[in-house]
Protein backbone atom coordinates (compact mmCIF):
# COMPACT_ATOMS: atom_id res chain seq x y z
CA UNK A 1 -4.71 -1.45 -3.26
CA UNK A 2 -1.39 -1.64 -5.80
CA UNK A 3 1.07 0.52 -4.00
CA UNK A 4 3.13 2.54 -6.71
CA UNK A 5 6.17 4.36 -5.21
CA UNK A 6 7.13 7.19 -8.13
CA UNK A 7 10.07 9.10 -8.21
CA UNK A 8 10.59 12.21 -10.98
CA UNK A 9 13.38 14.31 -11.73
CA UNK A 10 13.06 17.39 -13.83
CA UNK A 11 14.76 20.44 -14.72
CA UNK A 12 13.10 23.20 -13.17
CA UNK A 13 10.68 23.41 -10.54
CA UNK A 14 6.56 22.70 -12.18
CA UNK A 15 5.27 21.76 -15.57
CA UNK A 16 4.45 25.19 -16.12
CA UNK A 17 8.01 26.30 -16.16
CA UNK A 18 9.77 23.10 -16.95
CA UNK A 19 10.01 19.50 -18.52
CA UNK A 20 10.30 15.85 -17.15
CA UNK A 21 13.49 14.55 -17.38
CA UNK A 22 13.18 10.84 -16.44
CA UNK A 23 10.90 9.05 -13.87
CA UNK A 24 10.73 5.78 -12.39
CA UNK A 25 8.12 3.60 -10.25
CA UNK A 26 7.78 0.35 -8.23
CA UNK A 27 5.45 -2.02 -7.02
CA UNK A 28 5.52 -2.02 -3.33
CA UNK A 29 4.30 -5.42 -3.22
CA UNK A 30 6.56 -6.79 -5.59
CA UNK A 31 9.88 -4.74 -5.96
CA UNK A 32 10.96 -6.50 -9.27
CA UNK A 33 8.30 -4.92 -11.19
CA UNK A 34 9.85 -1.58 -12.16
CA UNK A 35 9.35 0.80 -14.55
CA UNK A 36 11.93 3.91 -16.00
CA UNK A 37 11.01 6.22 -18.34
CA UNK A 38 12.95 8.99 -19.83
CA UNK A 39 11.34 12.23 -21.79
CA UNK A 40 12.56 14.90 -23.50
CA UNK A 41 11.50 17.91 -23.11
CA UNK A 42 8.77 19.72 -24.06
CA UNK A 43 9.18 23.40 -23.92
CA UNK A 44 12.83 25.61 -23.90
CA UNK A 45 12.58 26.56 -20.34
CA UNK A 46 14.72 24.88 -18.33
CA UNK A 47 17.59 25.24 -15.23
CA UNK A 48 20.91 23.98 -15.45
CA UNK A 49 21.17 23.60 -11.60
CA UNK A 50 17.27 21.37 -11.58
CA UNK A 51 18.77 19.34 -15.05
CA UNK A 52 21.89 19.00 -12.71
CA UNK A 53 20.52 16.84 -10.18
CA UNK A 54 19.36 14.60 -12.77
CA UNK A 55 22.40 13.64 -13.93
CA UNK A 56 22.27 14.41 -17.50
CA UNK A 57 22.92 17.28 -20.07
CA UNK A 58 20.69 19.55 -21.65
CA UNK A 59 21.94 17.70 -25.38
CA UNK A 60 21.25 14.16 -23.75
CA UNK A 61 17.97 15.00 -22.41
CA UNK A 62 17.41 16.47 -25.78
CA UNK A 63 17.29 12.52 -27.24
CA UNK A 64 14.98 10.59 -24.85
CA UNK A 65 11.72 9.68 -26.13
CA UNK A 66 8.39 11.57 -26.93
CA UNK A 67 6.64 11.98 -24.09
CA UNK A 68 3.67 10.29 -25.38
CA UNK A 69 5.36 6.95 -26.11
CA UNK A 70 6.74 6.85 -22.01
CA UNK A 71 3.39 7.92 -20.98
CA UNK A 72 1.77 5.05 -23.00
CA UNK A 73 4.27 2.64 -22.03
CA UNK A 74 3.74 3.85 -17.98
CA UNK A 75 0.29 3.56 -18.60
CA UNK A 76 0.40 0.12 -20.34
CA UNK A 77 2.42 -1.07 -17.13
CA UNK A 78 0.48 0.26 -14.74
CA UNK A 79 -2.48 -1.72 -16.14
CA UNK A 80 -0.14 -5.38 -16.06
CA UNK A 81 1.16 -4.52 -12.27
CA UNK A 82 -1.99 -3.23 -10.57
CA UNK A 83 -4.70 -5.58 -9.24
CA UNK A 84 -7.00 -2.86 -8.80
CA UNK A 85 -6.64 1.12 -9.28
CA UNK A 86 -3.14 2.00 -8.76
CA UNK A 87 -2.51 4.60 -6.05
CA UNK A 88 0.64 7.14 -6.04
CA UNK A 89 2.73 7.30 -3.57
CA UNK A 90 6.15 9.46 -3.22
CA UNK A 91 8.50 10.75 -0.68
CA UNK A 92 7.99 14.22 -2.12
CA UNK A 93 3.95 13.93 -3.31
CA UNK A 94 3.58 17.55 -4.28
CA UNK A 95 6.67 17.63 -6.77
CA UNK A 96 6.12 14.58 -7.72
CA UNK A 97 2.17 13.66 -8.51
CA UNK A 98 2.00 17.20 -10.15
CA UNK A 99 4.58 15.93 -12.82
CA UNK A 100 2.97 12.82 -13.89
CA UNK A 101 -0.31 14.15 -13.68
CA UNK A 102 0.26 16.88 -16.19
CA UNK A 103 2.26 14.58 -18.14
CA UNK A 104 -0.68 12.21 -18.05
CA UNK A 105 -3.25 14.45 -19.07
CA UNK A 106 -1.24 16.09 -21.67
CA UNK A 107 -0.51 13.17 -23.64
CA UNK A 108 -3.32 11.07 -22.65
CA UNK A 109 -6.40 12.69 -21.23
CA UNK A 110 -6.43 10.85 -18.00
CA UNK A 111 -4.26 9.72 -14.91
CA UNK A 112 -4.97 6.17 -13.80
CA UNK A 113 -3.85 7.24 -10.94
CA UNK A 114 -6.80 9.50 -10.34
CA UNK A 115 -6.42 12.72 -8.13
CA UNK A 116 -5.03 12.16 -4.88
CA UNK A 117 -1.96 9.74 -3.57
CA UNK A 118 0.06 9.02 -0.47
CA UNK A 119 3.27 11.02 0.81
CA UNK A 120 5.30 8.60 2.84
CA UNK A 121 7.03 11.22 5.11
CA UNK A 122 2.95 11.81 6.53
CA UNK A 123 2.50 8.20 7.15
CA UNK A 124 5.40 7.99 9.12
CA UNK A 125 4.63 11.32 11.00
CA UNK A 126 1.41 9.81 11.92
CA UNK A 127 2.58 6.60 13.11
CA UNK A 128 4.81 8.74 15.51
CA UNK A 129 2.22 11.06 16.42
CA UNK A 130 4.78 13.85 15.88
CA UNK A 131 4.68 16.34 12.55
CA UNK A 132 8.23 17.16 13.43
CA UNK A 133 9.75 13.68 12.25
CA UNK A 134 8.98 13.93 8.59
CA UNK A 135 12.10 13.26 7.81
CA UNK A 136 13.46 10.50 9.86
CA UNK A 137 12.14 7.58 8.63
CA UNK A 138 14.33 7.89 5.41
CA UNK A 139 17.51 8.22 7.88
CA UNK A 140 16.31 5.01 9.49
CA UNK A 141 14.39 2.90 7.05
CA UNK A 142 15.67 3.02 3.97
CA UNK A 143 18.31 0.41 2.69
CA UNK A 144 19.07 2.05 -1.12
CA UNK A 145 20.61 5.22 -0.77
CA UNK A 146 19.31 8.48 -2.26
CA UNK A 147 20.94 8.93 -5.54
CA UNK A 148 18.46 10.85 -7.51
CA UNK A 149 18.30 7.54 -10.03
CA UNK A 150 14.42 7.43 -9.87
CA UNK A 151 14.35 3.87 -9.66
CA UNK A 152 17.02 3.49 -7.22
CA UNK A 153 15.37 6.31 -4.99
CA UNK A 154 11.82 4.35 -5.30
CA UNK A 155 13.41 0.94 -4.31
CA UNK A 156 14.62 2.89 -0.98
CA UNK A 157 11.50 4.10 -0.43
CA UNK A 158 9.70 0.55 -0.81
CA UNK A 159 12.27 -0.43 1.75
CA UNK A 160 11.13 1.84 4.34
CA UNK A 161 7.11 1.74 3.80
CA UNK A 162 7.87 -1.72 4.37
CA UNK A 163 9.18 -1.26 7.53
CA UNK A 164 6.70 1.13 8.71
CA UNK A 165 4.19 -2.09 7.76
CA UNK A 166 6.26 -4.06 10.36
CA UNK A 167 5.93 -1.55 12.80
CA UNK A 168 2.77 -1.81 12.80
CA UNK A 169 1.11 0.67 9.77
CA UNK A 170 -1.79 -0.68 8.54
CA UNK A 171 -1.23 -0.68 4.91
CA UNK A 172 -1.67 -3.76 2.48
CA UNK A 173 0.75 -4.11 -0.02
């Protein structure tokens, strides 16, 4: 499978209610193959305090690209980095998937990533046989810190599914 860690920040809480702000993703098997995309928004609903955490101002996230273009683009480099179907997976896979997936079907009628992905935190809690711990393999395992830079928080992220692989989680990157 092509591992593709995805990272989204928004400004508000769904798609319903919201917009995209930016997104990144990475290869698992090949950290160097990134990809960042930035979109602006596509409704007037939005939260100062969600936009916040992105970074960026209402009037800057007012000028990134059409959300079609970035979708086309992901799309386009999901198809060059994949050797087979690409599957999703996020530290956060419920804010996260249902992002790109609207954003997906919105602007192109599918998401090559199908319906269903991976949330890290789950693997890990597995591994340890313990539902408690879902959030102590970041603390441990990842390298990059957390900044809320999509690509920065997907590299971290690569870092520690890889070291849940060398601990012994079956995965094949």
């Amino acid at each position: 499978m092509s591992y593709i860690v995805v990272d989204v920040e928004s400004d508000d809480q769904s798609p319903a209610t919201g917009s995209m702000v930016c997104f990144g993703a990475v290869l698992v098997k090949d950290q160097t193959k990134t990809f960042y995309g930035q979109t602006k928004p596509i409704n007037d609903n939005w939260k100062p305090d969600a936009l916040a955490i992105s970074g960026f101002s209402r009037e800057e996230h007012l000028k990134f690209d059409d959300p079609l273009k970035v979708m086309s683009e992901f799309e386009q480099w999901l198809k060059e980095v994949s050797e087979c179907k690409p599957t999703f997976i996020s530290d956060n896979l419920a804010f996260d998937w249902q992002w790109i997936n609207f954003y997906f079907h919105k602007y192109l009628g599918r998401n090559p990533f199908g319906f269903s992905g991976r949330r890290i935190g789950d693997l890990y809690c597995g591994m340890k046989m313990d539902a408690s711990k879902n959030k102590e393999w970041k603390k441990l395992y990842r390298i990059t810190k957390h900044s809320h830079v999509p690509t920065e928080d997907c590299l971290g992220n690569c870092e520690a599914l890889i070291a849940m692989q060398k601990m012994g989680l079956r995965i094949k990157f």
